[in-house]
PDB file of N, CA and C in Angstrom:
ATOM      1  N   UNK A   1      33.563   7.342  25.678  1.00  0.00           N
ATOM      2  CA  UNK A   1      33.175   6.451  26.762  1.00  0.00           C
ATOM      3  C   UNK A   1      33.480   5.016  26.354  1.00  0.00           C
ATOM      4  N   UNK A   2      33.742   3.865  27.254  1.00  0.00           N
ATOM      5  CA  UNK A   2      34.548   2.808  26.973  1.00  0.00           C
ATOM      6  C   UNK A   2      33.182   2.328  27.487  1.00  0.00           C
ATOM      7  N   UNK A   3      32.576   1.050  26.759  1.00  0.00           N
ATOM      8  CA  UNK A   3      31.614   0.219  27.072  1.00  0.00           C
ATOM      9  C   UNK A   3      32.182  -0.949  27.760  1.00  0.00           C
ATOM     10  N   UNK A   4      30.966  -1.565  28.010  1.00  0.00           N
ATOM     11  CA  UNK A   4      31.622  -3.044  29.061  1.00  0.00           C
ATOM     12  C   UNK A   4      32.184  -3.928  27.818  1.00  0.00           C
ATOM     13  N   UNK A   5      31.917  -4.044  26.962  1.00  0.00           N
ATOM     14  CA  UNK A   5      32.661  -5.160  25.734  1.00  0.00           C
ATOM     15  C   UNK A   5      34.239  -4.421  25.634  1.00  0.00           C
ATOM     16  N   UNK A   6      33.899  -3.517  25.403  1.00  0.00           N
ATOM     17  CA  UNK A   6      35.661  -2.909  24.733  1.00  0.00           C
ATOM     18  C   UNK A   6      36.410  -2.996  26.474  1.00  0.00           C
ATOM     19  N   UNK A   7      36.004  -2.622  27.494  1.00  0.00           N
ATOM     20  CA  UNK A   7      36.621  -3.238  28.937  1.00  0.00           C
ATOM     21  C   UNK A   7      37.340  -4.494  28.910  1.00  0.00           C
ATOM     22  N   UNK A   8      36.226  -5.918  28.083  1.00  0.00           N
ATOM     23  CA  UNK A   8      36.246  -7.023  28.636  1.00  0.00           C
ATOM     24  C   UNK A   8      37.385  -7.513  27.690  1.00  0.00           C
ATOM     25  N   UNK A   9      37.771  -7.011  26.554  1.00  0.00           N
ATOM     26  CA  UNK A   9      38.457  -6.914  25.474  1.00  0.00           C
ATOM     27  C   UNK A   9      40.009  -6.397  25.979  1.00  0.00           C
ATOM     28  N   UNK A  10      40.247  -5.731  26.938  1.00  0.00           N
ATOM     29  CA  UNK A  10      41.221  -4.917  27.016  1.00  0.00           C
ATOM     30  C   UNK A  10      42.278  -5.627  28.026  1.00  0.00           C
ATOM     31  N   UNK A  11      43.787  -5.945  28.022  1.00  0.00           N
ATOM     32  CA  UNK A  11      44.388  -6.397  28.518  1.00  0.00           C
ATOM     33  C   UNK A  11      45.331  -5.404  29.685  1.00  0.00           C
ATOM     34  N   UNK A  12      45.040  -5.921  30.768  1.00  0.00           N
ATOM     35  CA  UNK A  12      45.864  -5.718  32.433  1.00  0.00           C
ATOM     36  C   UNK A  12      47.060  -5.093  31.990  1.00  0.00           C
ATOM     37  N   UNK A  13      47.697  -3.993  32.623  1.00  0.00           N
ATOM     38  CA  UNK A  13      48.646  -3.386  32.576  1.00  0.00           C
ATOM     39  C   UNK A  13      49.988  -3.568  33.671  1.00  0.00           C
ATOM     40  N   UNK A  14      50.739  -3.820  33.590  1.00  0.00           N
ATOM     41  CA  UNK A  14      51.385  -3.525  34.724  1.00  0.00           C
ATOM     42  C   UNK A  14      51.499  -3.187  36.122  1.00  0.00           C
ATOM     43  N   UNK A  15      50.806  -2.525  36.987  1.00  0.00           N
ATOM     44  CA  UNK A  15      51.371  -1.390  38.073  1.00  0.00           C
ATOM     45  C   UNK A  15      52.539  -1.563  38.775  1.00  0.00           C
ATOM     46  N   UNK A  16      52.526  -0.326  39.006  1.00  0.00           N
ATOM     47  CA  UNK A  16      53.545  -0.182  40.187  1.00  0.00           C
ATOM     48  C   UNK A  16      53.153   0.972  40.996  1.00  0.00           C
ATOM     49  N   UNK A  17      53.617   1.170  42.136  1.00  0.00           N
ATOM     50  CA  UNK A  17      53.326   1.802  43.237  1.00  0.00           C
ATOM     51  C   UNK A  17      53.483   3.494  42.931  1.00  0.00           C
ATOM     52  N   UNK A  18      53.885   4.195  41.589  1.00  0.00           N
ATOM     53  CA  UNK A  18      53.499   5.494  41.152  1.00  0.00           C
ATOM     54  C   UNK A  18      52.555   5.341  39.859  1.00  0.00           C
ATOM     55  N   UNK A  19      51.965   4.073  39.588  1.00  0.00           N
ATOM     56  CA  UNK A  19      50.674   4.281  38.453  1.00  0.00           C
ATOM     57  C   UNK A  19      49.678   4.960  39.611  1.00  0.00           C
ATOM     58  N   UNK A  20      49.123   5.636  38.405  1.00  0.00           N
ATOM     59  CA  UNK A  20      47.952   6.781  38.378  1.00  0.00           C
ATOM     60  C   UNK A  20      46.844   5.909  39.048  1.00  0.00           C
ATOM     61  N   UNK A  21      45.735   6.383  39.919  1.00  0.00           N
ATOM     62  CA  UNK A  21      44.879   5.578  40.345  1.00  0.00           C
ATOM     63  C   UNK A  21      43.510   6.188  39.649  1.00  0.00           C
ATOM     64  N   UNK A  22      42.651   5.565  39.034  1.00  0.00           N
ATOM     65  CA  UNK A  22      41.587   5.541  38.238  1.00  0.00           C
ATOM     66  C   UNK A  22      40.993   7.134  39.179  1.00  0.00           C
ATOM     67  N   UNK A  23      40.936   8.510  38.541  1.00  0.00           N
ATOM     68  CA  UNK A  23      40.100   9.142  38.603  1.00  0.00           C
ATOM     69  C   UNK A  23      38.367   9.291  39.316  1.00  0.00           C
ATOM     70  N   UNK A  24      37.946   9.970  39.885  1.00  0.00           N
ATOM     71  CA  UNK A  24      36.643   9.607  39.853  1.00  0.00           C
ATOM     72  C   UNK A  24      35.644   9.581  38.775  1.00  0.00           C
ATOM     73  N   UNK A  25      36.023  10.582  37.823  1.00  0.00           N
ATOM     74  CA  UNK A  25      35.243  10.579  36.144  1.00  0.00           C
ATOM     75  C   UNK A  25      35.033   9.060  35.683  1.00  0.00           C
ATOM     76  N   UNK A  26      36.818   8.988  35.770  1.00  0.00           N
ATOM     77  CA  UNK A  26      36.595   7.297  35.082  1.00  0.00           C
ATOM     78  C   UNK A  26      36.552   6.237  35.797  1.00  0.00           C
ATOM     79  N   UNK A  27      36.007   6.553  37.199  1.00  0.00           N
ATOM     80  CA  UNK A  27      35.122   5.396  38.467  1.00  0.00           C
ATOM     81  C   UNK A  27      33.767   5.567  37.539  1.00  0.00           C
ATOM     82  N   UNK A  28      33.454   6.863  37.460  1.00  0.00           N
ATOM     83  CA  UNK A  28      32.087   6.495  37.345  1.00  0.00           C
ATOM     84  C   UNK A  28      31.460   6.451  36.045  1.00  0.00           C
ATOM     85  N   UNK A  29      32.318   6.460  34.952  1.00  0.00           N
ATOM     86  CA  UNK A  29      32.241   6.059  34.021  1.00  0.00           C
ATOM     87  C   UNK A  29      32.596   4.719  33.544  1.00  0.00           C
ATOM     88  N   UNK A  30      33.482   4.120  33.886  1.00  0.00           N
ATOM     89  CA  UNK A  30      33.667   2.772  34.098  1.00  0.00           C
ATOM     90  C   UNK A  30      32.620   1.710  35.201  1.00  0.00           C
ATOM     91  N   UNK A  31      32.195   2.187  36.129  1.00  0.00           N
ATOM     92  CA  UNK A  31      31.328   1.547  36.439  1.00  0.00           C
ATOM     93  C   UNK A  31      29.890   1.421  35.895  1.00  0.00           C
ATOM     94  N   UNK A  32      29.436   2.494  35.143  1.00  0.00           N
ATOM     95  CA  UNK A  32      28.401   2.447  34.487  1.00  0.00           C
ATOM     96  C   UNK A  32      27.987   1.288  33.604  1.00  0.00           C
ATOM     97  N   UNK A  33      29.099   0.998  33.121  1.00  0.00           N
ATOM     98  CA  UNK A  33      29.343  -0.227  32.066  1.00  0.00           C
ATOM     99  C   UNK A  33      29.442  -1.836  32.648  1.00  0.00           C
ATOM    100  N   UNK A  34      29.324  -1.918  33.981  1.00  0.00           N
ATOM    101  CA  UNK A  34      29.840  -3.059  34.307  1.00  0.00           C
ATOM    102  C   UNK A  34      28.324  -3.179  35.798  1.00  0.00           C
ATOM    103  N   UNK A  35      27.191  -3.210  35.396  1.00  0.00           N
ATOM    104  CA  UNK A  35      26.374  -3.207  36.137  1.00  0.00           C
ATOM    105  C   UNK A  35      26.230  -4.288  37.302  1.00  0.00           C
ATOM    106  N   UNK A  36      25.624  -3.663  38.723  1.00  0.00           N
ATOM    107  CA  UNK A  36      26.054  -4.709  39.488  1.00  0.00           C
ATOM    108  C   UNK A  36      27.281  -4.262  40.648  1.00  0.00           C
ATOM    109  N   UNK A  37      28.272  -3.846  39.797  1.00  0.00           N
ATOM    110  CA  UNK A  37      29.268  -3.725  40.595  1.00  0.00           C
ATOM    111  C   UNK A  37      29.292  -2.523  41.410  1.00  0.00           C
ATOM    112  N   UNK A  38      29.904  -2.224  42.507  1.00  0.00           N
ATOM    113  CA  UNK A  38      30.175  -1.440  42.975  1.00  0.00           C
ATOM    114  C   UNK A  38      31.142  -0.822  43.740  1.00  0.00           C
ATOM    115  N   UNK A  39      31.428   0.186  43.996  1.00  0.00           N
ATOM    116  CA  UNK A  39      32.635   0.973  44.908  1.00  0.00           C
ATOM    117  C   UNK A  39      32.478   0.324  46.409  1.00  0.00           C
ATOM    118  N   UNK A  40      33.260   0.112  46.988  1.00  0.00           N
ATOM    119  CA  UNK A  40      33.251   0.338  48.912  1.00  0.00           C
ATOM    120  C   UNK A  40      35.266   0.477  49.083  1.00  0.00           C
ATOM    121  N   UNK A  41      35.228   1.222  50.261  1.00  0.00           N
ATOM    122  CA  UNK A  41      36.006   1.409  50.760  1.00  0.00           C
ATOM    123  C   UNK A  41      36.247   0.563  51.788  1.00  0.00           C
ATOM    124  N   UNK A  42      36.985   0.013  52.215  1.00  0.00           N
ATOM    125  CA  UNK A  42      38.050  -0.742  53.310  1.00  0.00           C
ATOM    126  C   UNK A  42      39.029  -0.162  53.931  1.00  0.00           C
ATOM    127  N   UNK A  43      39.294   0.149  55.223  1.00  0.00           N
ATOM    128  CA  UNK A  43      40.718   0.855  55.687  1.00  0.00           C
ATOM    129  C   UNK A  43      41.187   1.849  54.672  1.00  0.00           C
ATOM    130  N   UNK A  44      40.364   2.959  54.188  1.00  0.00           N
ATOM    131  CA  UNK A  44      41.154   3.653  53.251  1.00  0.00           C
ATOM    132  C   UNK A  44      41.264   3.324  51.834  1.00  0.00           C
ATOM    133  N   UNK A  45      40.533   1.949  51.605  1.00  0.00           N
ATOM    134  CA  UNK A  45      41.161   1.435  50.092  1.00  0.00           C
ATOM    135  C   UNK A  45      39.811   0.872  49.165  1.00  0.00           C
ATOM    136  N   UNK A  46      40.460   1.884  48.502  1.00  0.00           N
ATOM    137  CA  UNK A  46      38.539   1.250  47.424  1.00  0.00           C
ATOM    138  C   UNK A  46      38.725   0.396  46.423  1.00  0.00           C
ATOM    139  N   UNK A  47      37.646  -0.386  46.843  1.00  0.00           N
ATOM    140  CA  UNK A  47      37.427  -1.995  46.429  1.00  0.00           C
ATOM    141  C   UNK A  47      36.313  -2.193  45.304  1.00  0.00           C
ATOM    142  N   UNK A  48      36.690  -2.539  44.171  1.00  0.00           N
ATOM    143  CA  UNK A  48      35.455  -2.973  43.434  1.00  0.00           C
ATOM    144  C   UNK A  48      34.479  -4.233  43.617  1.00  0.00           C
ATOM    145  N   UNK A  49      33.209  -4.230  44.101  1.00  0.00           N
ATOM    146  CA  UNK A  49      32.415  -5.977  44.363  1.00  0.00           C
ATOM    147  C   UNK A  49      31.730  -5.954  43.884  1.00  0.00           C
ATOM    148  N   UNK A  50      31.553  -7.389  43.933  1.00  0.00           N
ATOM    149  CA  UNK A  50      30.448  -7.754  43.079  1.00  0.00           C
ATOM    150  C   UNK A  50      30.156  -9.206  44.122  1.00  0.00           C
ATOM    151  N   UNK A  51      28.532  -9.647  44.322  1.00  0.00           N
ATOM    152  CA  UNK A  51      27.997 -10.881  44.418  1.00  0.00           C
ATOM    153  C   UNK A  51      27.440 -11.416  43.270  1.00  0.00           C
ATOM    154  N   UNK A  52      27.838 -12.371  43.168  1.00  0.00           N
ATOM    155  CA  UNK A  52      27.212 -13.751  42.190  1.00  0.00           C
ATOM    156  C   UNK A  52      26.526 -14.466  43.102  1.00  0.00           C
ATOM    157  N   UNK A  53      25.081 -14.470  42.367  1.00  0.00           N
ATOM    158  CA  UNK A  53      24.332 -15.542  42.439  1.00  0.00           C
ATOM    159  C   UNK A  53      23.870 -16.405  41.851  1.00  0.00           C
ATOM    160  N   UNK A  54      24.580 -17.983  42.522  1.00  0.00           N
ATOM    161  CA  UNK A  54      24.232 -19.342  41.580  1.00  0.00           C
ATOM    162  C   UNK A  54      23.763 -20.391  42.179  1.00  0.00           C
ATOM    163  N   UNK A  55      23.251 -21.353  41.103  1.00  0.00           N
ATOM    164  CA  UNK A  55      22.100 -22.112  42.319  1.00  0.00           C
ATOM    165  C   UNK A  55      22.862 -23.533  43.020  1.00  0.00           C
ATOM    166  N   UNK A  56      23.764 -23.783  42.848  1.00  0.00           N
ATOM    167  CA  UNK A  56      24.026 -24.607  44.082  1.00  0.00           C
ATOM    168  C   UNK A  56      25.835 -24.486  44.034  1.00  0.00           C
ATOM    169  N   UNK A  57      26.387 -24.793  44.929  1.00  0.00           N
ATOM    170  CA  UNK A  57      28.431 -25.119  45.194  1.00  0.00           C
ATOM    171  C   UNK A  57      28.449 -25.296  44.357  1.00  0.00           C
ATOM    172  N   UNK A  58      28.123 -26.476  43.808  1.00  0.00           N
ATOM    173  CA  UNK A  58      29.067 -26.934  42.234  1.00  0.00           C
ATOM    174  C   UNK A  58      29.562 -25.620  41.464  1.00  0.00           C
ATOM    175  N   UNK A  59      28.105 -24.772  41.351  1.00  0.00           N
ATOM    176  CA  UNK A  59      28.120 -24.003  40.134  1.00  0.00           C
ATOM    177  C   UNK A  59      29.078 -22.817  40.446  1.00  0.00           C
ATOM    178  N   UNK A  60      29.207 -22.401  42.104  1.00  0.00           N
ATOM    179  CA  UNK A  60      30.041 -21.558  42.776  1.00  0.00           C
ATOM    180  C   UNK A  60      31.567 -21.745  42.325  1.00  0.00           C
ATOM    181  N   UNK A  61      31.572 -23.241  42.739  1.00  0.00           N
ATOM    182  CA  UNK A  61      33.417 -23.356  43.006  1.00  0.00           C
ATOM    183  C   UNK A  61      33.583 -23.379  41.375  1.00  0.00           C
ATOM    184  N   UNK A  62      32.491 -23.586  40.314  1.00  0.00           N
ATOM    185  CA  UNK A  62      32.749 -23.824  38.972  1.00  0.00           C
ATOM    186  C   UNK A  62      33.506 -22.335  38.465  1.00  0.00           C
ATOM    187  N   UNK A  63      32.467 -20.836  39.035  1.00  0.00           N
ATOM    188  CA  UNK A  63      32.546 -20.231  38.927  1.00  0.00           C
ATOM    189  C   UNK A  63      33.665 -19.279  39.559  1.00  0.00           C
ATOM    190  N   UNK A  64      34.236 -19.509  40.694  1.00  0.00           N
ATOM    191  CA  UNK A  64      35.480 -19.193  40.925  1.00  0.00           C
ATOM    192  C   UNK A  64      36.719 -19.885  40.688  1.00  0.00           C
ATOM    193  N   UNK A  65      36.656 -20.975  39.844  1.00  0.00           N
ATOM    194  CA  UNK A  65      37.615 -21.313  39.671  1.00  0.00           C
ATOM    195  C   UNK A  65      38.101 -20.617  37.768  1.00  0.00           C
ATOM    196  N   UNK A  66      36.966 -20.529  37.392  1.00  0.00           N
ATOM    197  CA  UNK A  66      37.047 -19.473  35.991  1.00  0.00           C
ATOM    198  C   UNK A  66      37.826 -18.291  36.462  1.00  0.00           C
ATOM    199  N   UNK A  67      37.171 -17.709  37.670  1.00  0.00           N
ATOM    200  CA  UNK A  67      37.678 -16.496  37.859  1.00  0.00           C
ATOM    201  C   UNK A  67      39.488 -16.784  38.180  1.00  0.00           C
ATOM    202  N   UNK A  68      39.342 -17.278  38.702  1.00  0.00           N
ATOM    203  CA  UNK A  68      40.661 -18.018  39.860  1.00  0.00           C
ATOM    204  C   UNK A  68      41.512 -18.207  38.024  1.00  0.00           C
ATOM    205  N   UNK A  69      41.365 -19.272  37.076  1.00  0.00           N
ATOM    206  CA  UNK A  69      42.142 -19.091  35.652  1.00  0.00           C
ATOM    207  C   UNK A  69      42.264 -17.426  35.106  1.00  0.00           C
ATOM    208  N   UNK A  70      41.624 -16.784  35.121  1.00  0.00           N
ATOM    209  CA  UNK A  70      41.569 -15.202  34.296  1.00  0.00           C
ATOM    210  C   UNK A  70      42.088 -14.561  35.702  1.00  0.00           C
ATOM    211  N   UNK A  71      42.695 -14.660  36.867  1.00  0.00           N
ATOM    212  CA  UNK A  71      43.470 -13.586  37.180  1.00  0.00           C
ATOM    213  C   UNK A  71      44.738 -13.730  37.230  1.00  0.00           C
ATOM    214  N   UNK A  72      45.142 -15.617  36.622  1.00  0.00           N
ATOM    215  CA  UNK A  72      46.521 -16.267  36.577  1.00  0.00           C
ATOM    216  C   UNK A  72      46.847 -15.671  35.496  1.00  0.00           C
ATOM    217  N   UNK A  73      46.129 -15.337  34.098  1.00  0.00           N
ATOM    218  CA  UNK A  73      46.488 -15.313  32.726  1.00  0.00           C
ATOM    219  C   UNK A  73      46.600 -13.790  33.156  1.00  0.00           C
ATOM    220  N   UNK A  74      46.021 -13.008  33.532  1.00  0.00           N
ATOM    221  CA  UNK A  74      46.344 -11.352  33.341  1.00  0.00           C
ATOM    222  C   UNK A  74      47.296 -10.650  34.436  1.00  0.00           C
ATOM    223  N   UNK A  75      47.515 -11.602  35.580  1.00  0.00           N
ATOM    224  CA  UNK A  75      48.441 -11.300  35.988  1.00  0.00           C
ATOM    225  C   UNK A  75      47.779 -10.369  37.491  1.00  0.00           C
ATOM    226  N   UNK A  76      46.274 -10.555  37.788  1.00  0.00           N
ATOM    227  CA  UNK A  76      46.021  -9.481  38.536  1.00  0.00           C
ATOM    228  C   UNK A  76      44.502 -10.352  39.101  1.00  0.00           C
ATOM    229  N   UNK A  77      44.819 -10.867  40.737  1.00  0.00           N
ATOM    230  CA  UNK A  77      44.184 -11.367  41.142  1.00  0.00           C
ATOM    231  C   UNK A  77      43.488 -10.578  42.327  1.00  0.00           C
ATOM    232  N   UNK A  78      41.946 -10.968  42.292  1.00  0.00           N
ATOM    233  CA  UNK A  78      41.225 -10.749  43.336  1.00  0.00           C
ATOM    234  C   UNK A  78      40.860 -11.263  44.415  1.00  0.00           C
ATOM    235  N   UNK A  79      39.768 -10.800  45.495  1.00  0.00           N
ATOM    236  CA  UNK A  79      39.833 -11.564  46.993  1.00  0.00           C
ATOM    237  C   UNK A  79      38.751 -12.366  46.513  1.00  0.00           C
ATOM    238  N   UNK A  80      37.914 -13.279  46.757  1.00  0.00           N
ATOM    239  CA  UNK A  80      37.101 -13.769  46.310  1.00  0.00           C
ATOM    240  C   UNK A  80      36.925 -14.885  47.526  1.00  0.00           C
ATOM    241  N   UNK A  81      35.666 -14.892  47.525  1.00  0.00           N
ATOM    242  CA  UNK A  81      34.400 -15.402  48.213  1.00  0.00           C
ATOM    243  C   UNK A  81      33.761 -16.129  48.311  1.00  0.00           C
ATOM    244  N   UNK A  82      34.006 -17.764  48.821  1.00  0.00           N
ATOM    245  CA  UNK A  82      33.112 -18.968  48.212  1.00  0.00           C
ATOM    246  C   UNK A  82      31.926 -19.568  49.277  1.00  0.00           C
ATOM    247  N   UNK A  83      30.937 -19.071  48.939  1.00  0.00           N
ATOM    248  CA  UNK A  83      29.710 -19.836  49.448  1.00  0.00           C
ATOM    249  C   UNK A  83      28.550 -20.833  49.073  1.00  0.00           C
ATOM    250  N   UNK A  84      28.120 -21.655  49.627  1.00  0.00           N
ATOM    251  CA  UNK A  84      26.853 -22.254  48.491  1.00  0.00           C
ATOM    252  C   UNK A  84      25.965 -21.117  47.937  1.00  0.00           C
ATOM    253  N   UNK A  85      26.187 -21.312  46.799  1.00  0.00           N
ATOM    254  CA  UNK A  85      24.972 -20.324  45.613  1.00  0.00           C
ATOM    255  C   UNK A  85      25.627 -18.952  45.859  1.00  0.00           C
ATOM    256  N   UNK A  86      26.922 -18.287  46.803  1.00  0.00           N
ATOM    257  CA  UNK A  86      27.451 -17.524  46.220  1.00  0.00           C
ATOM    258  C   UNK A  86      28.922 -17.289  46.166  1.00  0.00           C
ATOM    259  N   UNK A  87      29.017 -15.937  45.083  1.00  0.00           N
ATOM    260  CA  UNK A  87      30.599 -15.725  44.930  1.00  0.00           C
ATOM    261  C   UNK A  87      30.748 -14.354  45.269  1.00  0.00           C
ATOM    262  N   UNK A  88      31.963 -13.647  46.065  1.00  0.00           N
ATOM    263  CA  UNK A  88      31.842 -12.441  46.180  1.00  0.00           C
ATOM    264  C   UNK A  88      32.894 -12.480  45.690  1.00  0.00           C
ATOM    265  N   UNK A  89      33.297 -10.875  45.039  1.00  0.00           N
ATOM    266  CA  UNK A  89      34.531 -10.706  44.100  1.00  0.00           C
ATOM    267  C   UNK A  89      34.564  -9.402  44.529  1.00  0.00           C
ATOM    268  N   UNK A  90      36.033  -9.428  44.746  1.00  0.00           N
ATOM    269  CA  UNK A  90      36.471  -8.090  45.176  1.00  0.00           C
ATOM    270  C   UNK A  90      37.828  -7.916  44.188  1.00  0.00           C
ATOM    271  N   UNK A  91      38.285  -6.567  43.054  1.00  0.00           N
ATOM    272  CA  UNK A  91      38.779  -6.241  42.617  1.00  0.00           C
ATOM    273  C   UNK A  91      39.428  -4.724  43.317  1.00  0.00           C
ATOM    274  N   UNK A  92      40.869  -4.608  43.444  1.00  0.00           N
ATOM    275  CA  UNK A  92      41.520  -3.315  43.721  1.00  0.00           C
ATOM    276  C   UNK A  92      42.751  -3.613  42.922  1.00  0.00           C
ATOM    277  N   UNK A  93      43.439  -2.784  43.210  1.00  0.00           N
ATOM    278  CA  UNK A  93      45.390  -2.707  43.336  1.00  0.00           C
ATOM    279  C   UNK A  93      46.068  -2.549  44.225  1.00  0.00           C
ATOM    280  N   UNK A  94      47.152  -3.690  44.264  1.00  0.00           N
ATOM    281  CA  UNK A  94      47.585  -3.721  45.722  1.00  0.00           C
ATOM    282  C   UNK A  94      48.516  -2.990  45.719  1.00  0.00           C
ATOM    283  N   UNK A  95      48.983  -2.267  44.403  1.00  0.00           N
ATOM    284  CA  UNK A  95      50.688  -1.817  44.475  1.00  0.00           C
ATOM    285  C   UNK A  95      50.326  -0.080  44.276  1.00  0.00           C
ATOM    286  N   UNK A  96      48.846   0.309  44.063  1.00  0.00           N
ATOM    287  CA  UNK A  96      48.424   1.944  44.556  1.00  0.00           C
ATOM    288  C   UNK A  96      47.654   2.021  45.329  1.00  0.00           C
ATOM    289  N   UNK A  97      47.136   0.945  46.168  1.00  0.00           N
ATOM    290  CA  UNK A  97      46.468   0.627  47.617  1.00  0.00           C
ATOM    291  C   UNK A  97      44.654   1.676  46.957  1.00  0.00           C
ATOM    292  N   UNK A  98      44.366   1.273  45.907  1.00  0.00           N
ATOM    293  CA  UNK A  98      42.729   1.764  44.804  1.00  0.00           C
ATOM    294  C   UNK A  98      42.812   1.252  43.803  1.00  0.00           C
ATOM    295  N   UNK A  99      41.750   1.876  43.113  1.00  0.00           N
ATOM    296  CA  UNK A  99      40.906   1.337  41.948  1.00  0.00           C
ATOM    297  C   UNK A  99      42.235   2.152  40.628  1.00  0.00           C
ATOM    298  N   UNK A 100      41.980   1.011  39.698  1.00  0.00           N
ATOM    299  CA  UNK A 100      43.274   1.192  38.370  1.00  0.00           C
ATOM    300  C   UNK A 100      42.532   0.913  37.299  1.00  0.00           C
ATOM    301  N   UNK A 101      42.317   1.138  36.230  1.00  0.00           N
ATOM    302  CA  UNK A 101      41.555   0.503  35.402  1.00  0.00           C
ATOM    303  C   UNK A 101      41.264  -0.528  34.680  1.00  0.00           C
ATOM    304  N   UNK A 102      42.350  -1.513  35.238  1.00  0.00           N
ATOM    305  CA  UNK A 102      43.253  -3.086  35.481  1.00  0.00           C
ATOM    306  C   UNK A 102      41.627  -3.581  36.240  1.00  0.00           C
ATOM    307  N   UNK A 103      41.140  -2.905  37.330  1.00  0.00           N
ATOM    308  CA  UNK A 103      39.982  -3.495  37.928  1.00  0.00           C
ATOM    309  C   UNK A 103      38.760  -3.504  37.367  1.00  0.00           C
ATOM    310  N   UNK A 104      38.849  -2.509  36.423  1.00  0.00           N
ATOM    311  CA  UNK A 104      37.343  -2.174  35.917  1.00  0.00           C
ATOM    312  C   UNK A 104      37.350  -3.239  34.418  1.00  0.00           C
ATOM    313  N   UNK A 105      38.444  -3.641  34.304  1.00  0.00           N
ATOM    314  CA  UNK A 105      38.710  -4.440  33.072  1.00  0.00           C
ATOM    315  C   UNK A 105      38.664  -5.755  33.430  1.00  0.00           C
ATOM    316  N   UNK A 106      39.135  -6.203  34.525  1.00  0.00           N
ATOM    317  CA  UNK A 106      38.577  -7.406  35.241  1.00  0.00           C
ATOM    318  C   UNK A 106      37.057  -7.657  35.697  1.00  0.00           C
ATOM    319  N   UNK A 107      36.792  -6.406  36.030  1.00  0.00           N
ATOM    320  CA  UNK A 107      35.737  -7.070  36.442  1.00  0.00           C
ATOM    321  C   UNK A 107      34.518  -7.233  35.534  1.00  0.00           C
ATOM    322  N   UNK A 108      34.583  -6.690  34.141  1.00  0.00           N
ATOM    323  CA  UNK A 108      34.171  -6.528  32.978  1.00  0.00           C
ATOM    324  C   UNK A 108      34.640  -8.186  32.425  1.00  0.00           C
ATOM    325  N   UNK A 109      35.676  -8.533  32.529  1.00  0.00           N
ATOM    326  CA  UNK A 109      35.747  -9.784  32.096  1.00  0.00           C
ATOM    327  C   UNK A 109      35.221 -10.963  33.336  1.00  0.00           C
ATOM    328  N   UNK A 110      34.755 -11.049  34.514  1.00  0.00           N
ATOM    329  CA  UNK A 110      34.201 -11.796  35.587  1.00  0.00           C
ATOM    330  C   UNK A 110      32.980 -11.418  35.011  1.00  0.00           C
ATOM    331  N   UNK A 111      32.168 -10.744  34.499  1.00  0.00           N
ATOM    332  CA  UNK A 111      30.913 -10.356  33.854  1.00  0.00           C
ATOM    333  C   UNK A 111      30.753 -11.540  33.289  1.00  0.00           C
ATOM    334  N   UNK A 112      31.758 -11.412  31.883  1.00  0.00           N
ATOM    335  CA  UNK A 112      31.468 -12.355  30.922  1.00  0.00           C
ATOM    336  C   UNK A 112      31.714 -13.810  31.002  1.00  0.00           C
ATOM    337  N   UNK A 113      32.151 -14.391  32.230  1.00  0.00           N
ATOM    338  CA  UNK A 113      32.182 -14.967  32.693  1.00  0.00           C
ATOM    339  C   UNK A 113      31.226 -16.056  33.640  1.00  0.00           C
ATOM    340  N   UNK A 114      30.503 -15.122  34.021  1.00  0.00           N
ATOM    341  CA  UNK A 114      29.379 -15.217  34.822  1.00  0.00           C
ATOM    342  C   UNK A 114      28.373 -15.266  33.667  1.00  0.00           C
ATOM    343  N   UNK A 115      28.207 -14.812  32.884  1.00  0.00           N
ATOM    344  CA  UNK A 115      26.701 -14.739  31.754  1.00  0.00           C
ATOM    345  C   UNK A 115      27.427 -15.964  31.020  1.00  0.00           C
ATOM    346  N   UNK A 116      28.395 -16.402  30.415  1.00  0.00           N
ATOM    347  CA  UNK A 116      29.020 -17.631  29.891  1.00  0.00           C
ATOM    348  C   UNK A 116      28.438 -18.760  30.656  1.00  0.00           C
ATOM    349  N   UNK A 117      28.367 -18.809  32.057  1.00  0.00           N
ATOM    350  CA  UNK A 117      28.291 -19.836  32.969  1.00  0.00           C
ATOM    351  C   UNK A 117      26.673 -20.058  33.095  1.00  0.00           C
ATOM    352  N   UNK A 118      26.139 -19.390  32.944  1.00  0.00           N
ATOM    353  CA  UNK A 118      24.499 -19.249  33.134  1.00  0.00           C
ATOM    354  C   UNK A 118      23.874 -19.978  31.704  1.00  0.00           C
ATOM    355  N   UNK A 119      24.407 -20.184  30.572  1.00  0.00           N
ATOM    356  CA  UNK A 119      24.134 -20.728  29.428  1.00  0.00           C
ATOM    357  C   UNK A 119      23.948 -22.376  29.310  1.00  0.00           C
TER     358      UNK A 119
END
């Protein structure tokens, strides 16, 4: 079993439109580790989210703009959500239209991100 540290540790892969799409074993083993988050489906396409809650804009746009740097560096960006005091984060793959383990590794690193920012 892969914990949320060895996730947050692990670098974005490639896809392309015949990578493998994350299993349900390792949905729900990968989500175990990354508390908070969760599955939803959209038109067919499952989405990893998450809400952040922070106490005023500043700390929001502070906080998506971290996110907004870590999906330039790995190469694998999410939809994301800017409100006062919150952030919604949505992780998929656009090139197997689901969940890759590219998402569960992102969103493992938006974790650490978020507990970084709270300090």
């Amino acid at each position: 079993m892969v914990v949320m540290a060895e996730l947050a540790s692990m670098k974005c892969e490639a896809c392309r439109a015949e990578s493998p799409r994350a299993t349900a074993e390792e949905i729900n083993s990968y989500i175990a580790e990354i508390p908070g988050w969760k599955t939803v489906e959209h038109e067919g396409v499952l989405h990893l989210e998450r809400r952040y809650k922070v106490k005023d804009f500043a700390t929001a746009l502070e906080l998506t703009n971290k996110i907004g740097t870590l999906a330039e560096q790995e190469g694998h960006h999410p939809a994301i959500t800017l409100q006062w005091g919150l952030v919604d984060v949505a992780w998929w793959t656009h090139a197997i239209r689901g969940l890759h383990r590219n998402d569960f590794i992102m969103a493992a690193k938006t974790e650490e991100l978020f507990k970084a920012l709270k300090k």
